[in-house]
Each structure stands twice: as C-alpha cells, then as structure tokens.
N, C-alpha and C. Protein backbone atom coordinates (compact mmCIF):
# COMPACT_ATOMS: atom_id res chain seq x y z
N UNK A 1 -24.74 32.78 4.56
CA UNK A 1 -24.58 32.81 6.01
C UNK A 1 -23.38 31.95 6.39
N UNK A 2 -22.87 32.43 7.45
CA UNK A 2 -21.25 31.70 7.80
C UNK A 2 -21.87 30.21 8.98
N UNK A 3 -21.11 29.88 8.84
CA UNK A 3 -20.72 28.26 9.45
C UNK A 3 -21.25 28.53 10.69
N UNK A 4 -22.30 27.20 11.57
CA UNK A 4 -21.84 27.51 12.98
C UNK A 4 -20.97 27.88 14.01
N UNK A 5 -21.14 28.81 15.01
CA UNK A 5 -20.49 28.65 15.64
C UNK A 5 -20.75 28.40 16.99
N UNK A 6 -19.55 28.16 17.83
CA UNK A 6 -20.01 27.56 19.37
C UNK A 6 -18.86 28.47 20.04
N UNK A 7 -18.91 28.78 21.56
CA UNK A 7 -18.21 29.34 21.94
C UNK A 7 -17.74 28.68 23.12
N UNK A 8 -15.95 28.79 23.12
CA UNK A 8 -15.24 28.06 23.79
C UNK A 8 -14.35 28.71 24.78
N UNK A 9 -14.14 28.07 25.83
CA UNK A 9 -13.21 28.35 26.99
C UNK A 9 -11.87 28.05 26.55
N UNK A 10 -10.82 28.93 26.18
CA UNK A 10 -9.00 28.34 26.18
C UNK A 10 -8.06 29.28 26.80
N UNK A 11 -7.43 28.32 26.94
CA UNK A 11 -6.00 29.20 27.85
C UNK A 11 -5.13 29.16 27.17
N UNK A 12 -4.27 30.30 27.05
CA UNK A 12 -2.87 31.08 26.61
C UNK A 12 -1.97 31.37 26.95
N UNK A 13 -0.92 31.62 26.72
CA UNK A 13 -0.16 32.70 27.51
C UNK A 13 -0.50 34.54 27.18
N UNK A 14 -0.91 34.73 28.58
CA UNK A 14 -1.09 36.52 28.60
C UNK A 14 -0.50 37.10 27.09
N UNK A 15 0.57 37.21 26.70
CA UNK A 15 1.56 37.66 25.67
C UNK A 15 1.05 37.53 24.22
N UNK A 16 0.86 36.38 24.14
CA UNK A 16 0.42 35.94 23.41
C UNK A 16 -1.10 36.26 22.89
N UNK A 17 -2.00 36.19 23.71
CA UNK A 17 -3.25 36.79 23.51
C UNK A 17 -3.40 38.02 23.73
N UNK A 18 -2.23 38.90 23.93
CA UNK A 18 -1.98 40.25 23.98
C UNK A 18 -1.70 40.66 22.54
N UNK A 19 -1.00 39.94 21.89
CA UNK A 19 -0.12 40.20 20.31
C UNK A 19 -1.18 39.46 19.82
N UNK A 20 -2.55 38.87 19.96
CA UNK A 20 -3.41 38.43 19.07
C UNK A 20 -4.54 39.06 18.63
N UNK A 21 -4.69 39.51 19.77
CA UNK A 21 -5.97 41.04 20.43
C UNK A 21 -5.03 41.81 19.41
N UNK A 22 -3.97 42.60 19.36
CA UNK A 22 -3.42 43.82 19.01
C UNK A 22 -3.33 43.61 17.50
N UNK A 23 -3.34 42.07 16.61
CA UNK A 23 -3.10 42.01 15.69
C UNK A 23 -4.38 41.59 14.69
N UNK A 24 -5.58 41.22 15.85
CA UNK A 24 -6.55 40.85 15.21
C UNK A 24 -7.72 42.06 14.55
N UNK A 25 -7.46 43.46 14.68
CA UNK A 25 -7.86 43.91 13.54
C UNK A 25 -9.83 44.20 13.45
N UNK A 26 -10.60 44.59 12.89
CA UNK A 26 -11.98 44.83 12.59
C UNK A 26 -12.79 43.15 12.67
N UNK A 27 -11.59 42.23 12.80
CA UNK A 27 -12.83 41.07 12.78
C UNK A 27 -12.90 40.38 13.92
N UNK A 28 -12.21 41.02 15.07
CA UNK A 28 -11.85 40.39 16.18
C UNK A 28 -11.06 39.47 16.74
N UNK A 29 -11.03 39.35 18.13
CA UNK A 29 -10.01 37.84 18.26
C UNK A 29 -10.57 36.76 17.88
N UNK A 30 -11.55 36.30 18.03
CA UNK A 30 -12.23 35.20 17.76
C UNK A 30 -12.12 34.86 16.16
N UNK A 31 -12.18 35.64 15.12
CA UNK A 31 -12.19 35.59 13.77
C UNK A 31 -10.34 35.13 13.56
N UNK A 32 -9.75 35.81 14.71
CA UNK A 32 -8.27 35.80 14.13
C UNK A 32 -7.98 34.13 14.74
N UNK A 33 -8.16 34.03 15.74
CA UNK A 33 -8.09 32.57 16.66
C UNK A 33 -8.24 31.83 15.51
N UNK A 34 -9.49 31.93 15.00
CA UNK A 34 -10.40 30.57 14.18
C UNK A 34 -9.32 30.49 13.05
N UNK A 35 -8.83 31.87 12.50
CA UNK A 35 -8.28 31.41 11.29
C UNK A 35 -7.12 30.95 11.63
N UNK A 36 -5.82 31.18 12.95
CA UNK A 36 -4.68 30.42 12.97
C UNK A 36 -5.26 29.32 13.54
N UNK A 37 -6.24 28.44 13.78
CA UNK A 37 -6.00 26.91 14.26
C UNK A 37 -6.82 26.40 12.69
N UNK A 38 -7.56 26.78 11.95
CA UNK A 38 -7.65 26.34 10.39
C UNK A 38 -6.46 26.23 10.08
N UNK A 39 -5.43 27.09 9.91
CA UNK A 39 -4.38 27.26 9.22
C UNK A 39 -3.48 25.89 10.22
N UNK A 40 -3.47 25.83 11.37
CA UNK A 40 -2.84 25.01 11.76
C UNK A 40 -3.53 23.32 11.46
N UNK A 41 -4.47 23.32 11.42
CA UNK A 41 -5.49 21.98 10.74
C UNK A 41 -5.06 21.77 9.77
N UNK A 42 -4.54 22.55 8.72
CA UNK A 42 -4.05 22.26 7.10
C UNK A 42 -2.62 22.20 7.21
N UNK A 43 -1.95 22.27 8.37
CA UNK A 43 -0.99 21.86 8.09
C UNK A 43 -0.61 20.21 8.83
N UNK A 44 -1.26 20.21 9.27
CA UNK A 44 -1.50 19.01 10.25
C UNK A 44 -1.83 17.89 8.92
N UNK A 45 -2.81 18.06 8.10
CA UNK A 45 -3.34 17.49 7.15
C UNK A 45 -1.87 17.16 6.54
N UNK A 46 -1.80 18.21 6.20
CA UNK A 46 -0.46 17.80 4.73
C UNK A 46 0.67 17.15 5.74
N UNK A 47 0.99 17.38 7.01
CA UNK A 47 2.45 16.74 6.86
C UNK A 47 1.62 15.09 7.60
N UNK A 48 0.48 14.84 7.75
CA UNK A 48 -0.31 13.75 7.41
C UNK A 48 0.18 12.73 6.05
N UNK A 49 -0.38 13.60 5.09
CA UNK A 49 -0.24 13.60 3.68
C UNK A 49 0.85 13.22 3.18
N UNK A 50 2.27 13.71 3.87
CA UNK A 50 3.89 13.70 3.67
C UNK A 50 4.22 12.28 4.04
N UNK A 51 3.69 12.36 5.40
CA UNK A 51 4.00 11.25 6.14
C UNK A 51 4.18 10.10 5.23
N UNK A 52 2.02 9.81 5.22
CA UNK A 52 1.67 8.27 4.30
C UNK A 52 2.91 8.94 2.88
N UNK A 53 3.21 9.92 2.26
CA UNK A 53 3.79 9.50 0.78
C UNK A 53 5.10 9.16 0.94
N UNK A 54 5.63 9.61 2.11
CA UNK A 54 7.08 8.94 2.68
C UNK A 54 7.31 7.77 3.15
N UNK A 55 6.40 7.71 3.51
CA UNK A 55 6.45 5.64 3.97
C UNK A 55 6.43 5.00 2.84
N UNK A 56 5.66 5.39 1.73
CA UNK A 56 5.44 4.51 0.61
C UNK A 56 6.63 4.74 -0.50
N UNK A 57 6.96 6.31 -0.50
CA UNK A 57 8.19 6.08 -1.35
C UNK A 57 9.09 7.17 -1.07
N UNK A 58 9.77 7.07 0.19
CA UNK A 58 10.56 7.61 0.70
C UNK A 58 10.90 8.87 0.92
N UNK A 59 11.75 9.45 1.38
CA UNK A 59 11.89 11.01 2.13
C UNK A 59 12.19 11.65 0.38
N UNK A 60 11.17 12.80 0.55
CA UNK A 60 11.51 13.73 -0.72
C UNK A 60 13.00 14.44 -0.25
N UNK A 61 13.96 14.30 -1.27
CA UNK A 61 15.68 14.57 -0.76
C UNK A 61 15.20 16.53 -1.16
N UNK A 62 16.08 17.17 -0.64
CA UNK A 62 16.67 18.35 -0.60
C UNK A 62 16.71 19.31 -2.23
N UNK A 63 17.13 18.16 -2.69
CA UNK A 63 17.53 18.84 -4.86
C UNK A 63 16.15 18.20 -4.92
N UNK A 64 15.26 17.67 -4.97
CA UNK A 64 13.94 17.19 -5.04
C UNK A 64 13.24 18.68 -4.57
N UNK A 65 13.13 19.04 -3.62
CA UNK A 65 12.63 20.29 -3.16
C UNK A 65 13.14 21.50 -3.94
N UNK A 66 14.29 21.73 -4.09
CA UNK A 66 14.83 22.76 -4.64
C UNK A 66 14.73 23.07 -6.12
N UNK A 67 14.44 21.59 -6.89
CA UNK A 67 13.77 21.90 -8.54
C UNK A 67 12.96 22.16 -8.23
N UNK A 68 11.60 21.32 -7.45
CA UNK A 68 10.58 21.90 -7.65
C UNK A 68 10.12 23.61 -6.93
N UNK A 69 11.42 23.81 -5.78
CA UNK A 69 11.29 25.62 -5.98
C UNK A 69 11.12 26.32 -7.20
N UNK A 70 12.28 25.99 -7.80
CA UNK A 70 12.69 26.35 -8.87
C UNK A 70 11.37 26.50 -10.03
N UNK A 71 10.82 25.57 -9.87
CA UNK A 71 9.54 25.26 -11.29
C UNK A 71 8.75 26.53 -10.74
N UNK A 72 8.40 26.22 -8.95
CA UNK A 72 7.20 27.32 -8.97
C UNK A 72 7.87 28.99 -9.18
N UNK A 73 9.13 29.33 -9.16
CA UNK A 73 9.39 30.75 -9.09
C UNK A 73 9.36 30.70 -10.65
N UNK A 74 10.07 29.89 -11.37
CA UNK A 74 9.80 29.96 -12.73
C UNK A 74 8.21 30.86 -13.42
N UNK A 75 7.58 29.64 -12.69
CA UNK A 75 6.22 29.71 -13.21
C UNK A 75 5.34 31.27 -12.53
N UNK A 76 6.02 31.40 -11.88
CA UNK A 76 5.75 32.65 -11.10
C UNK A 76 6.08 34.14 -11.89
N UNK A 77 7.36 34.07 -12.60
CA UNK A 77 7.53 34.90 -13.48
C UNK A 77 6.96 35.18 -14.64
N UNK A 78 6.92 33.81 -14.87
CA UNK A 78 6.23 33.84 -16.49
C UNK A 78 4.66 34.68 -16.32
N UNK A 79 4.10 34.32 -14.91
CA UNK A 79 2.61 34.91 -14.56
C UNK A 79 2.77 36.36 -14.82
N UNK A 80 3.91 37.13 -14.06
CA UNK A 80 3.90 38.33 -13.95
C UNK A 80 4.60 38.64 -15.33
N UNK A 81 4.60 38.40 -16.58
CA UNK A 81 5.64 39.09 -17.75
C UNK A 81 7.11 38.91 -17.18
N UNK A 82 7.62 37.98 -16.65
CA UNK A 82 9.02 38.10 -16.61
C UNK A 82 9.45 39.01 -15.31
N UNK A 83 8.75 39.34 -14.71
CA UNK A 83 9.28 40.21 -13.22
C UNK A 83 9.64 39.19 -12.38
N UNK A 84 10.76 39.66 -11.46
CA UNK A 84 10.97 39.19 -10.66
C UNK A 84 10.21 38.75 -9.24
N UNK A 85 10.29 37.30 -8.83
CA UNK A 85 9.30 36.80 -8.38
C UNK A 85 9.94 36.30 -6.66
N UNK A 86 9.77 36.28 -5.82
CA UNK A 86 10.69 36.35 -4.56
C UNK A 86 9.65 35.39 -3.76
C-alpha cells in the first residue's frame, strides 16, 4: 500500500498547471505534482550535501567535474559492450 496522503491547497501559474495537467498522463496531476517537488527535495538535499563538502574542502574546480564525466561515460560504455554512450 502507498504512503499517506493528505490533500493540499497551491497556487500556480495558469500555464503552468496547464503544461502539468497536459503532461501528467494516466496517473494524474497530483501523482505528477508529488513527483516534481520529490525530485525537487533531492535536489535541495544534495546541493545541501555540496554545500557542507565545499566549506570543508573547497569548490569542486571544472577539470574535477569533467574527469569525473569522463569516468561515468566511460563506465557507461563498457555497460553497453562498447556502444556509444551520450
């Protein structure tokens, strides 16, 4: 059985809950809502997460980011037999 739920009053812009309705699909708006503010909670978390590891040992630089691109497309190929991985 799924998680409680409670039902809430929010405001939007029209447009916006127009392109959410139109994009939300067999599980409704409410299913689609819940999953972009989860998705926005986890990101909230991690640049949390960034934050405290940047205070303690400084801004991850640019070539820091870009090897470790590098490792995951690597590792990405090797998953698929060597196909190209995007």
């Amino acid at each position: 059985m799924g998680e409680p739920t409670g039902k809430y009053s929010i405001t939007m812009p029209r447009d916006i809950a127009e392109a959410a309705k139109a994009r939300s699909g067999p599980s409704g708006l409410s299913a689609y809502v819940a999953a972009a503010v989860a998705r926005q909670i986890e990101r909230d978390n991690l640049n949390e997460i960034i934050q405290v590891a940047e205070a303690e040992h400084g801004p991850v630089t640019d070539e820091e980011i870009q090897a470790l691109r590098d490792q995951l497309h690597q590792a990405r190929r090797q998953q698929t037999g060597g196909a190209s991985a995007a």
